[in-house]
N, C-alpha and C. Protein backbone atom coordinates (compact mmCIF):
# COMPACT_ATOMS: atom_id res chain seq x y z
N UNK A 1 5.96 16.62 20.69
CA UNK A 1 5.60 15.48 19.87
C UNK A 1 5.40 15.88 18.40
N UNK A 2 5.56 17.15 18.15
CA UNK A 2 5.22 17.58 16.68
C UNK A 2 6.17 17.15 16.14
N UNK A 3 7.74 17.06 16.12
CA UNK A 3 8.56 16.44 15.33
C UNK A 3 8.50 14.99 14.94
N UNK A 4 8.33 14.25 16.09
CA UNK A 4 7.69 12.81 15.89
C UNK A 4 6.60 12.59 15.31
N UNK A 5 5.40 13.30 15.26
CA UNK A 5 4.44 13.16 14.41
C UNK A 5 4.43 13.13 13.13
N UNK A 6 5.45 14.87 12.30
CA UNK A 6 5.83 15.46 11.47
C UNK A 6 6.48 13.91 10.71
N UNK A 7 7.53 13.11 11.36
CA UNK A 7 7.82 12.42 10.82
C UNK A 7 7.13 11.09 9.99
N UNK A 8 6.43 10.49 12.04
CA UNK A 8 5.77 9.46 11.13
C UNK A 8 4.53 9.76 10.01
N UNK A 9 3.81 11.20 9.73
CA UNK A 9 3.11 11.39 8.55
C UNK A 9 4.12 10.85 7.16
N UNK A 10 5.44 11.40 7.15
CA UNK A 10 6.29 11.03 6.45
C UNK A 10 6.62 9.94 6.11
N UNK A 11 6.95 8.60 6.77
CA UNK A 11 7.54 7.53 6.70
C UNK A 11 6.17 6.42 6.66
N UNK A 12 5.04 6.69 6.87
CA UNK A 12 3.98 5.08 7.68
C UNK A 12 3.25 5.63 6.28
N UNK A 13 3.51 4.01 5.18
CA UNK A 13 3.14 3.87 4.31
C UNK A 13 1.25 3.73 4.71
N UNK A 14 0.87 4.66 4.48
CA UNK A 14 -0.82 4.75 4.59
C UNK A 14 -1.48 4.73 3.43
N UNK A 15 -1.05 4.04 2.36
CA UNK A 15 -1.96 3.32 1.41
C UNK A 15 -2.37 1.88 1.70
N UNK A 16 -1.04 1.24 2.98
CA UNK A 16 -1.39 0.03 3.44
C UNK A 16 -1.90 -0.59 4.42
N UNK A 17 -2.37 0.81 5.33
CA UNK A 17 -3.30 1.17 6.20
C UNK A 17 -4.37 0.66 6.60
N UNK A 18 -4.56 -0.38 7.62
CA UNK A 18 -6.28 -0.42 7.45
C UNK A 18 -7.67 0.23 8.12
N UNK A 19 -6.45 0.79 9.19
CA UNK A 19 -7.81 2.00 10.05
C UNK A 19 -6.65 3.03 10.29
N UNK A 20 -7.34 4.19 10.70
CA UNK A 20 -7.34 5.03 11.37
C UNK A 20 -7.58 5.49 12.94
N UNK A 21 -8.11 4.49 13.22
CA UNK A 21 -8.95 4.64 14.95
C UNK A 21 -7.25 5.35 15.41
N UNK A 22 -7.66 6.36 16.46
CA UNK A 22 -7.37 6.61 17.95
C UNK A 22 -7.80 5.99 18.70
N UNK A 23 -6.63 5.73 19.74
CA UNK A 23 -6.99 4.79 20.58
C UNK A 23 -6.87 5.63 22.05
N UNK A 24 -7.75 5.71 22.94
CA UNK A 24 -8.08 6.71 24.33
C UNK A 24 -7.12 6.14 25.16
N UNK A 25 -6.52 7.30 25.81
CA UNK A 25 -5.65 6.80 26.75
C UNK A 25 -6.03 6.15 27.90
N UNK A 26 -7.21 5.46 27.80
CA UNK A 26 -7.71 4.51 29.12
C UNK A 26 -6.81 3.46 28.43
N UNK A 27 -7.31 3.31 27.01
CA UNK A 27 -6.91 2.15 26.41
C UNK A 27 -5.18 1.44 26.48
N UNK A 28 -5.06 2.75 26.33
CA UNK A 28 -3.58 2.84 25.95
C UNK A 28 -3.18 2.28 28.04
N UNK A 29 -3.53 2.80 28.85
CA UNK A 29 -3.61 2.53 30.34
C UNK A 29 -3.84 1.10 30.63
N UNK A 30 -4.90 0.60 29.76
CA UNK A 30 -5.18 -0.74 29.92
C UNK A 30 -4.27 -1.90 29.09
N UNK A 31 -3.64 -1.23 28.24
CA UNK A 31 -2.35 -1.93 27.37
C UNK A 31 -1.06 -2.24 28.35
N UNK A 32 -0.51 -1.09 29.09
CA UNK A 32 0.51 -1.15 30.25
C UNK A 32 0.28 -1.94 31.10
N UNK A 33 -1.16 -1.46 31.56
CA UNK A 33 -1.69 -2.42 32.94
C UNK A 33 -0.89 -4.12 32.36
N UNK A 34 -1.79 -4.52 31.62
CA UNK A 34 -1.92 -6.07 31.26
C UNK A 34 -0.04 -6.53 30.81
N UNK A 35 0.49 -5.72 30.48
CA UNK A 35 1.82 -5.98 30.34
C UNK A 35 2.85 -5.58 31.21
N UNK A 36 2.02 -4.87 32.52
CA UNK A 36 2.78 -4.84 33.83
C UNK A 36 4.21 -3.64 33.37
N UNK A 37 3.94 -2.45 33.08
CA UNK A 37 4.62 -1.74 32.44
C UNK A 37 4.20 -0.19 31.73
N UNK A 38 5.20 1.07 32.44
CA UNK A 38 5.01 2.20 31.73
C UNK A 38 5.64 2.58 30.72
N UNK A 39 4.66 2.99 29.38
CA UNK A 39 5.54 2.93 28.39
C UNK A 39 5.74 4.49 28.00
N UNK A 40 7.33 4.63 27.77
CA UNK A 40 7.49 6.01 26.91
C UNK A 40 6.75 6.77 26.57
N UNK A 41 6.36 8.08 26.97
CA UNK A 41 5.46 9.26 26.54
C UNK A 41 5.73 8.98 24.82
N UNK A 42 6.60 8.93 23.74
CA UNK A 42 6.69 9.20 22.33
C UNK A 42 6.55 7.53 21.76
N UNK A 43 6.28 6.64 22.72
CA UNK A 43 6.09 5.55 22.46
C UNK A 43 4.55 5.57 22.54
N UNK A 44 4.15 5.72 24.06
CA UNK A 44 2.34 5.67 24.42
C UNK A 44 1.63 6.62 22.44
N UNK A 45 2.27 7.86 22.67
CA UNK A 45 1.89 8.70 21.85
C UNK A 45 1.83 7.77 20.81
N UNK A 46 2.29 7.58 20.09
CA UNK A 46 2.36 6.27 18.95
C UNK A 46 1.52 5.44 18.75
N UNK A 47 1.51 4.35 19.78
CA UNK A 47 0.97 3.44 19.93
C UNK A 47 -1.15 4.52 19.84
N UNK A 48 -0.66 5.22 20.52
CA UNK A 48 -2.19 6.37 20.70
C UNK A 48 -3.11 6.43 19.48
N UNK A 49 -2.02 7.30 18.41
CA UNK A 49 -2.07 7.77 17.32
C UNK A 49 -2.19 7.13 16.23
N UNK A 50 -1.36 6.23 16.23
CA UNK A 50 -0.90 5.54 14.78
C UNK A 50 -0.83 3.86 15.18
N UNK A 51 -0.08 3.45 14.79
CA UNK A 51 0.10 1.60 15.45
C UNK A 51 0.02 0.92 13.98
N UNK A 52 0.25 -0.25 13.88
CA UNK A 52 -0.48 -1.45 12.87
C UNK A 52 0.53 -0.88 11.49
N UNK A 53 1.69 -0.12 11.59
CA UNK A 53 2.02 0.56 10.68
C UNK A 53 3.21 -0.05 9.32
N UNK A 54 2.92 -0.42 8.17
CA UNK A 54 4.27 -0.07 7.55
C UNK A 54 4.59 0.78 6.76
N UNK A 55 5.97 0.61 6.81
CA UNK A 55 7.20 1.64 6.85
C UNK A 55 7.13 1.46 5.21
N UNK A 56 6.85 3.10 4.43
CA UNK A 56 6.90 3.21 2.94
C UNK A 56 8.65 2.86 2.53
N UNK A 57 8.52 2.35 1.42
CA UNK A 57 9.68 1.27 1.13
C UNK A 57 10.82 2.17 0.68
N UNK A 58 10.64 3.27 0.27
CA UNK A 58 11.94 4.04 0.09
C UNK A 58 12.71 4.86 1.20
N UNK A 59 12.24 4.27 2.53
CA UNK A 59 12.65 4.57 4.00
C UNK A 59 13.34 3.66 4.75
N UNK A 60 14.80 3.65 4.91
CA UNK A 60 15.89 2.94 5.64
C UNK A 60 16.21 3.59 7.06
N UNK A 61 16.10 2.85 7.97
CA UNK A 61 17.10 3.57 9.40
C UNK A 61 18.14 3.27 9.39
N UNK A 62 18.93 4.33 9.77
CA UNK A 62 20.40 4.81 9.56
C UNK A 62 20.21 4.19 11.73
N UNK A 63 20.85 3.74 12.10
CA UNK A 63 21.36 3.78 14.01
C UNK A 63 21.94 5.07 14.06
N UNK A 64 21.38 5.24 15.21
CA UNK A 64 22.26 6.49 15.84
C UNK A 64 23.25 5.93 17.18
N UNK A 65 23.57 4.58 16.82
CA UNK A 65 24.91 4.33 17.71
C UNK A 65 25.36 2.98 17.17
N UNK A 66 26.83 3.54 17.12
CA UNK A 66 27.66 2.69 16.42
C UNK A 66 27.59 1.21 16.44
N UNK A 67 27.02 0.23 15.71
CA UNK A 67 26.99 -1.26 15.50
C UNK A 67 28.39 -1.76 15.69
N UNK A 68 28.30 -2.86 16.35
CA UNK A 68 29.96 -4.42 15.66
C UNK A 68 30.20 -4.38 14.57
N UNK A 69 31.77 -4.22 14.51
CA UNK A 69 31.19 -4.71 12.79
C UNK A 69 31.37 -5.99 12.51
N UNK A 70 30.49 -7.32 13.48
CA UNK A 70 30.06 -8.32 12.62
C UNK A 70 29.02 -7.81 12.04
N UNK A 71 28.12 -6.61 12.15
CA UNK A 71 27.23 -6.63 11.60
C UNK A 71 27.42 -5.69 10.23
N UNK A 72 27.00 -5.89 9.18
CA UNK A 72 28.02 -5.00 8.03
C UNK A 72 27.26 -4.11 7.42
N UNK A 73 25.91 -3.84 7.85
CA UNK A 73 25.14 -2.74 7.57
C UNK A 73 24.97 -1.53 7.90
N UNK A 74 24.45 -0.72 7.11
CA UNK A 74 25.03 0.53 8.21
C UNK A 74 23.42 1.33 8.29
N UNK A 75 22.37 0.50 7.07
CA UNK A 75 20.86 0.98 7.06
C UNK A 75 19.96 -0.39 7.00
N UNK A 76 18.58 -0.53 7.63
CA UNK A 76 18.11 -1.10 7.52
C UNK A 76 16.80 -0.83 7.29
N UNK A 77 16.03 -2.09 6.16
CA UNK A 77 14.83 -1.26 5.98
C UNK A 77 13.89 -2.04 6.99
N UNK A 78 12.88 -1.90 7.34
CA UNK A 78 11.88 -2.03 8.68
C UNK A 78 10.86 -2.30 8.16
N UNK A 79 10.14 -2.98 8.07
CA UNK A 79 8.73 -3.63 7.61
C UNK A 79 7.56 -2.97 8.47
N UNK A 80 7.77 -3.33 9.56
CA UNK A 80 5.94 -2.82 10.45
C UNK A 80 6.57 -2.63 11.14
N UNK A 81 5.66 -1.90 11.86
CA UNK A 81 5.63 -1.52 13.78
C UNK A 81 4.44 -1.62 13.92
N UNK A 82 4.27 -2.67 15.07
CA UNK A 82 3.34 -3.10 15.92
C UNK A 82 2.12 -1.81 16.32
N UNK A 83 1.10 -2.56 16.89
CA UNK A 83 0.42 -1.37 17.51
C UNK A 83 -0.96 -2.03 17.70
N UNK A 84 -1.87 -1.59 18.80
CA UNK A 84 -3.19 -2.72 19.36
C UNK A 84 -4.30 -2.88 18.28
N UNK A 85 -4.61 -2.25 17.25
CA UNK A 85 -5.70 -3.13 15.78
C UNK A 85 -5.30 -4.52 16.05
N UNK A 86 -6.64 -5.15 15.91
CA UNK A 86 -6.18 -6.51 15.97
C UNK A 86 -6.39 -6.99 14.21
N UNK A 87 -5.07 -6.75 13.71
CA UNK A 87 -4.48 -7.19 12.62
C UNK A 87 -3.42 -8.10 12.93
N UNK A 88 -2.54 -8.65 11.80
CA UNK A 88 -1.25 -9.05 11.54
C UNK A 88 -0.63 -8.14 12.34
N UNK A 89 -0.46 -7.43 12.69
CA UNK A 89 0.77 -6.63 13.07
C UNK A 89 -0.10 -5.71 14.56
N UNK A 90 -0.72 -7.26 15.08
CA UNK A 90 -0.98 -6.18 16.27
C UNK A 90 -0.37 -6.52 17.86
N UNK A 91 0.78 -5.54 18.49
CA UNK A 91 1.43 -5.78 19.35
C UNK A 91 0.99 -6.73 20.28
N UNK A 92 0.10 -7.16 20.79
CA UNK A 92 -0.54 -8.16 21.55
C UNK A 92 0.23 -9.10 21.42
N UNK A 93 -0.65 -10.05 20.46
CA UNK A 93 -0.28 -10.89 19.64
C UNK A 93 1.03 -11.19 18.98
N UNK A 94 2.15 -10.22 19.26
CA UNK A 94 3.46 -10.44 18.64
C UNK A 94 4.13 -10.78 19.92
N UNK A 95 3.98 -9.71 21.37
CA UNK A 95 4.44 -10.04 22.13
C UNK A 95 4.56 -11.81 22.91
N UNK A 96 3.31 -12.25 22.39
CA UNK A 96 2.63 -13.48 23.10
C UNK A 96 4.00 -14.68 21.44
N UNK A 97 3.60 -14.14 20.43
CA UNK A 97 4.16 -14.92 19.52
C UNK A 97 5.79 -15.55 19.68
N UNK A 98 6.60 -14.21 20.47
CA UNK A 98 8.07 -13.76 20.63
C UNK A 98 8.16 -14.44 22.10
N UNK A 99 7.02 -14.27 22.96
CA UNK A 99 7.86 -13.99 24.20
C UNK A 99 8.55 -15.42 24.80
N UNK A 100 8.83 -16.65 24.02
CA UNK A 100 9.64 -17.52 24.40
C UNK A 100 10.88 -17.97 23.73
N UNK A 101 10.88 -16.37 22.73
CA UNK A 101 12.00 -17.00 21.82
C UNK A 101 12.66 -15.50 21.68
N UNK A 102 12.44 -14.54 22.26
CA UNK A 102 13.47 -13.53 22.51
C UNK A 102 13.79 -13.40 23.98
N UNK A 103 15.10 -12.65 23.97
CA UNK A 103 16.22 -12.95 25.43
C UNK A 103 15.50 -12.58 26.29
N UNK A 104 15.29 -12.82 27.54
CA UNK A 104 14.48 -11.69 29.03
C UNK A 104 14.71 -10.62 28.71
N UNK A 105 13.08 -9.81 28.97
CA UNK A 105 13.41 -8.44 28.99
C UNK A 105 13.14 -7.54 27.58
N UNK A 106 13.32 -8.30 26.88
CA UNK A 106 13.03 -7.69 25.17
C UNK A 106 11.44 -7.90 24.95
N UNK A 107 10.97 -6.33 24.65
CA UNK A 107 9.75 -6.68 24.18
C UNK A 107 9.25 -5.68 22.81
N UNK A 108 8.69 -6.88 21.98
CA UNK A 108 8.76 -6.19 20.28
C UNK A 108 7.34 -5.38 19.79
N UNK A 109 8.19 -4.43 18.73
CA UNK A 109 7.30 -3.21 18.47
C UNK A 109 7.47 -3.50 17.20
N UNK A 110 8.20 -3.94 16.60
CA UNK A 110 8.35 -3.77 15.10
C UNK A 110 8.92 -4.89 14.57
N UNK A 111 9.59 -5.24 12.48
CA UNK A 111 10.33 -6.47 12.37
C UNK A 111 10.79 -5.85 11.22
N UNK A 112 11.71 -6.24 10.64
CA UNK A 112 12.60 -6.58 9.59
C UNK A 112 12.46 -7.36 8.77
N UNK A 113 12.01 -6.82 7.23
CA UNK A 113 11.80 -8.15 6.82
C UNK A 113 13.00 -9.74 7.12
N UNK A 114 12.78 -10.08 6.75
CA UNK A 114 13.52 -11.80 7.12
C UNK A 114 13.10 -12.24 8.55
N UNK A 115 12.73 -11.46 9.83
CA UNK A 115 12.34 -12.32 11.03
C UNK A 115 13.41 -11.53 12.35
N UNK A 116 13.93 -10.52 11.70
CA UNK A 116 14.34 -9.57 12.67
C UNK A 116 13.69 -9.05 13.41
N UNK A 117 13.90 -8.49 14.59
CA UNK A 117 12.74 -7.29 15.77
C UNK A 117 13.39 -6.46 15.76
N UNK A 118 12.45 -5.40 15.70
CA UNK A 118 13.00 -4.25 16.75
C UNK A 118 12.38 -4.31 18.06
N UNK A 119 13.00 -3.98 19.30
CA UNK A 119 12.63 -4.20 20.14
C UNK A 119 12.69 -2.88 21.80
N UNK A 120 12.10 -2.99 22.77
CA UNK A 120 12.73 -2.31 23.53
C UNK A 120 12.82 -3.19 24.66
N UNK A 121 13.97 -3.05 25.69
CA UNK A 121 14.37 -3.72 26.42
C UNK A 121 13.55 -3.38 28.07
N UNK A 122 12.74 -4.07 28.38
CA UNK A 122 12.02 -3.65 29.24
C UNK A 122 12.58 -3.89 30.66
N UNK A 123 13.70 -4.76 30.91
CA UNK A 123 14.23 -4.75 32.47
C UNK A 123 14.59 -3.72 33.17
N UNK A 124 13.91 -3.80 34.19
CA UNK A 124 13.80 -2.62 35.50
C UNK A 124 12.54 -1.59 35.14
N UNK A 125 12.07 -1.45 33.97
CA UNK A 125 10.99 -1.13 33.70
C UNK A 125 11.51 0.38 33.04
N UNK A 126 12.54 0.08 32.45
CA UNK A 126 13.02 1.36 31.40
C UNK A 126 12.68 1.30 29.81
N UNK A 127 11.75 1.52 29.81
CA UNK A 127 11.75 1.59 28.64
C UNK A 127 11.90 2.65 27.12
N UNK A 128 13.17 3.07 26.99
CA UNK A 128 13.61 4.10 26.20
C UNK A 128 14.67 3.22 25.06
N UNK A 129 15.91 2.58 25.11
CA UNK A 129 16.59 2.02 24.14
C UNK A 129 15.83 1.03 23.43
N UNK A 130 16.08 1.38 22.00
CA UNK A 130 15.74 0.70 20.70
C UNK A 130 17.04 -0.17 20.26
N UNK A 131 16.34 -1.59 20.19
CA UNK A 131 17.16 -2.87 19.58
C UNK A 131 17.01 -3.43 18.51
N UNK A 132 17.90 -4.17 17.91
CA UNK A 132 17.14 -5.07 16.56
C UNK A 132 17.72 -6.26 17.60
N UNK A 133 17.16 -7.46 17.46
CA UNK A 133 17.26 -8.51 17.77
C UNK A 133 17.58 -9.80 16.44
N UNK A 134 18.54 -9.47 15.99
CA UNK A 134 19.32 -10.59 15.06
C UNK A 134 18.87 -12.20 15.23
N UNK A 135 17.37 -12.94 14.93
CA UNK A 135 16.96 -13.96 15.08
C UNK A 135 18.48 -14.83 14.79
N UNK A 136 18.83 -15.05 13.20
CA UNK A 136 20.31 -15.94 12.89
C UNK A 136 21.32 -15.97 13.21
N UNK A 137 21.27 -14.95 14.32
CA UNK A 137 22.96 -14.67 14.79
C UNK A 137 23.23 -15.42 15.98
N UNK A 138 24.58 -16.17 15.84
CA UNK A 138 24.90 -16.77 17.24
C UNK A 138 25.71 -15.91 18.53
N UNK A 139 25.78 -16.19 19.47
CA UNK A 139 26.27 -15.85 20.54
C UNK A 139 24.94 -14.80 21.11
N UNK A 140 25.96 -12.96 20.69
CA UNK A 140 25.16 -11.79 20.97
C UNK A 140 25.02 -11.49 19.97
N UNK A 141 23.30 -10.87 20.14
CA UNK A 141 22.40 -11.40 18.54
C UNK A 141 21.31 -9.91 18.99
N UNK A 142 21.48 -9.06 20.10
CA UNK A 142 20.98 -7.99 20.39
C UNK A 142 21.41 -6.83 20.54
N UNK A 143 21.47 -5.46 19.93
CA UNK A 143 22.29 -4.13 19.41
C UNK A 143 21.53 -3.44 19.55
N UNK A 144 21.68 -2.36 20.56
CA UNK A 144 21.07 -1.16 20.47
C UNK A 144 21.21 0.00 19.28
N UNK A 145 20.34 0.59 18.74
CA UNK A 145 20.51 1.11 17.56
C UNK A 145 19.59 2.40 17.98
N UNK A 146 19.35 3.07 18.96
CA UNK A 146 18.29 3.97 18.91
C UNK A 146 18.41 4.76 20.51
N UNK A 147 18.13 5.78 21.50
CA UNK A 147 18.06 5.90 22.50
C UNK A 147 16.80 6.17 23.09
N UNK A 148 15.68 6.45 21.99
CA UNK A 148 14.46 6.40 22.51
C UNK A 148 13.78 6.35 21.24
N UNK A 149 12.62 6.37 21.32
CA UNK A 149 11.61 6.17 20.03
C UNK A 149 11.21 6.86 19.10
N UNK A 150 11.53 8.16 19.86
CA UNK A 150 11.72 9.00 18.53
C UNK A 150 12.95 9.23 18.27
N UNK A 151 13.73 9.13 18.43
CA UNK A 151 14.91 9.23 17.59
C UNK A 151 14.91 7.78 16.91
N UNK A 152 14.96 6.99 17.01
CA UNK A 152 14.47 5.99 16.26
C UNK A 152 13.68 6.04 14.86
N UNK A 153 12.54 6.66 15.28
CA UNK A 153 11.58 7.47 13.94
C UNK A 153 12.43 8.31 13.74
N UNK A 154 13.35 9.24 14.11
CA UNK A 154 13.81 9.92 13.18
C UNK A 154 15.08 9.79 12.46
N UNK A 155 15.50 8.53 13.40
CA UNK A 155 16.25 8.18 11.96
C UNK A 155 16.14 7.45 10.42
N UNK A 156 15.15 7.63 10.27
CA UNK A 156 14.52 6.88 9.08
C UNK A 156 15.11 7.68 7.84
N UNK A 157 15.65 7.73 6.75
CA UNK A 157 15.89 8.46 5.57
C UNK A 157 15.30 8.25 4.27
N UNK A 158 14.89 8.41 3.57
CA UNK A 158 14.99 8.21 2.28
C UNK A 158 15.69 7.67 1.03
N UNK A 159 15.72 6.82 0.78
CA UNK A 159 16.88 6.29 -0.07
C UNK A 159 16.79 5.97 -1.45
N UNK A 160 17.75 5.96 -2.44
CA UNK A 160 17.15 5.83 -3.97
C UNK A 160 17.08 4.56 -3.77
N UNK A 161 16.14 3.95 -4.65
CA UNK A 161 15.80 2.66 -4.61
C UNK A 161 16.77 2.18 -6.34
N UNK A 162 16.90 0.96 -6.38
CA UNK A 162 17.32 0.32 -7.90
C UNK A 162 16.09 0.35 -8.17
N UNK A 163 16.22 0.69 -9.47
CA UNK A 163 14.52 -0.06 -10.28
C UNK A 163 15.11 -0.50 -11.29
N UNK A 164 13.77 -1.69 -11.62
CA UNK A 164 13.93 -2.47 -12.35
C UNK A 164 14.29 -2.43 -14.07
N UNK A 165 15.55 -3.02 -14.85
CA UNK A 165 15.05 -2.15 -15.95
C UNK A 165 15.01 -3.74 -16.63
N UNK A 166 14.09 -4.28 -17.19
CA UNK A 166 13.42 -5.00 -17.93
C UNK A 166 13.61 -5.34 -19.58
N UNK A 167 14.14 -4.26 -20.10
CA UNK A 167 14.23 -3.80 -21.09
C UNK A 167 15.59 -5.29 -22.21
N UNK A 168 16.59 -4.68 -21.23
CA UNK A 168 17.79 -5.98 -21.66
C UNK A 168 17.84 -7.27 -21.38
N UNK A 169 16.33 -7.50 -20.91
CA UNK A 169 16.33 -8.86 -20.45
C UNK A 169 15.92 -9.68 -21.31
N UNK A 170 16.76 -10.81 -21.61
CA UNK A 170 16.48 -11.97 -22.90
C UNK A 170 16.61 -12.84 -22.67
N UNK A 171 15.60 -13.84 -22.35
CA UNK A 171 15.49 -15.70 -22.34
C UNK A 171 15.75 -16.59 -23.43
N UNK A 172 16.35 -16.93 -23.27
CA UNK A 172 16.55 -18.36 -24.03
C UNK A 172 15.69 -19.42 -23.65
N UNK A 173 15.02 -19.84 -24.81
CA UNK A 173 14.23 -20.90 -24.76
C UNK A 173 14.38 -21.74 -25.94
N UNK A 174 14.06 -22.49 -25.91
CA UNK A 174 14.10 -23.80 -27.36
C UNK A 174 13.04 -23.36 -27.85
N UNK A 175 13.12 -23.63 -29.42
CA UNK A 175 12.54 -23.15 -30.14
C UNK A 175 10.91 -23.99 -29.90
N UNK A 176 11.10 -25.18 -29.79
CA UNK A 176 9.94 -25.80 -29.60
C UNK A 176 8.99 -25.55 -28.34
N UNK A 177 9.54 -25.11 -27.24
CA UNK A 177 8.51 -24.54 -26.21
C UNK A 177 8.40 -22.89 -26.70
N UNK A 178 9.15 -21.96 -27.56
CA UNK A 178 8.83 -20.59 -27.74
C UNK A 178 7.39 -21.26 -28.66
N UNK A 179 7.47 -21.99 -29.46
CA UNK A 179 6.03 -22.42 -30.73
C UNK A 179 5.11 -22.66 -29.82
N UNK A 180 5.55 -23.49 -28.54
CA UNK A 180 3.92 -23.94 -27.96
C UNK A 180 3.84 -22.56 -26.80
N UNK A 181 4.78 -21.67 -26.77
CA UNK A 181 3.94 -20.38 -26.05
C UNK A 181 3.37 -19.21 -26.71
N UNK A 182 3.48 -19.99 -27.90
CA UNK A 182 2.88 -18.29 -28.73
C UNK A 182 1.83 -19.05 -29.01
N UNK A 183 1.36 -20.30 -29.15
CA UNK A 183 0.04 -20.84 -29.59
C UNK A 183 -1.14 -20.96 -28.54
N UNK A 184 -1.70 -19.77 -27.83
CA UNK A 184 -3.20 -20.19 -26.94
C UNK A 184 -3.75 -21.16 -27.22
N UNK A 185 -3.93 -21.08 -28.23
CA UNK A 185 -4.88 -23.02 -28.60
C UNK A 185 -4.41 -24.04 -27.82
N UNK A 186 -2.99 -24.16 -28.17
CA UNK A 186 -2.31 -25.45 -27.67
C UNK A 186 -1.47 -25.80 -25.99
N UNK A 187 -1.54 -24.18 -25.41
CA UNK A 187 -1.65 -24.20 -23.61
C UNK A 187 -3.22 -24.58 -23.22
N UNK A 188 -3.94 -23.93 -24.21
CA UNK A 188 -5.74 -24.79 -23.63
C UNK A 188 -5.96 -25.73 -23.85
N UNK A 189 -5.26 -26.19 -24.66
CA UNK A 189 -5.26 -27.82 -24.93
C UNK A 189 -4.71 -28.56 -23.78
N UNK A 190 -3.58 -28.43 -23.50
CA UNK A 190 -2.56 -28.81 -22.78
C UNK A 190 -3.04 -28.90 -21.09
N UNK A 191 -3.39 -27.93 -20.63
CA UNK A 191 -3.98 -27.56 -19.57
C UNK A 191 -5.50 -28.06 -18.98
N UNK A 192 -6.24 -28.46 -20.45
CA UNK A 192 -7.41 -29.56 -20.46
C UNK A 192 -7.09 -30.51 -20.13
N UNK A 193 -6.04 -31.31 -20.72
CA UNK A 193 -5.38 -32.44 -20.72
C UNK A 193 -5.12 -33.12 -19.53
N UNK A 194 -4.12 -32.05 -18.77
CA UNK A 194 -3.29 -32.31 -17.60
C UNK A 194 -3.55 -31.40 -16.39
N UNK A 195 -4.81 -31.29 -15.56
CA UNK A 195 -5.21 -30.28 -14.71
C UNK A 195 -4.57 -30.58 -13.50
């Protein structure tokens, strides 16, 4: 588990963090129990360790198995992964949120920004392949992208980001609203006026 660890120190933006707790593997026992299900040793570990997590923004997953190409991406960036804090982003509560609107069998750990999952496919009670679950897509809208959870975490990379350059940017405005935005007096006026 040191490589999987090694990583997620790397990738789980922990300035946005709100605890730290370990969670005891009764707990983690009593998480399976209630969801009728054994989960992955590098998954349990996870969920153990870390949970409630997002993914620092200059970190894309690359799949480690080949997509359709209706789908035309070849990285995606990942917002959270689930985990039991009872926050926004706590697996409980996502499962219960999803579980009438993703296919049998899919159950979610993580999202994409826009309303994507990642997911693992829990029928027969295997739980090792990593999915995204394509909410907008018609027909087949579910792709395995991963073969277990840590490889999953480790496909995460680093990527240059665009930044912003601000500098060449020039508005056009009429001259008569540039006069009433350089005058404070006359937005406090204005704003008295019309609350």
């Amino acid at each position: 588990m040191e490589q999987l660890k090694k990583k997620l120190e790397e990738i789980i933006d922990f300035e946005l963090k709100e605890t730290n707790k370990v969670w005891n593997e009764y707990e983690i026992k009593k998480f399976e129990s209630k969801c009728n299900l054994k989960l992955p040793n590098d998954y349990a570990f996870y969920l153990q360790h870390y949970g409630n997590d997002y993914i620092k923004e200059k970190y894309r997953f690359t799949p480690t198995v080949r997509l359709p190409k209706k789908i035309n991406e070849t990285e995606f960036e990942i917002d959270s992964l689930y985990g039991l804090y009872n926050d926004e982003n706590n697996i409980e509560d996502k499962i219960n949120l999803y579980k009438q609107i993703l296919p049998p069998g899919l159950f979610p750990i993580g999202d994409l920004p826009g309303g994507d999952l990642i997911c693992f496919d829990i029928k027969d009670n295997k739980l090792n392949n990593i999915y995204i679950w394509f909410h907008e897509m018609e027909d087949k809208n579910v792709f395995s992208i991963a073969d277990s959870f840590e490889n999953f975490i480790k496909g995460f990379r680093s990527v240059e980001l665009e930044k912003s350059n601000l500098n060449n940017v020039k508005l056009n405005v009429s001259n008569k609203l540039n006069d009433f935005l350089k005058n404070p007096l006359k937005i406090y006026s204005f704003m008295k006026r019309h609350p």
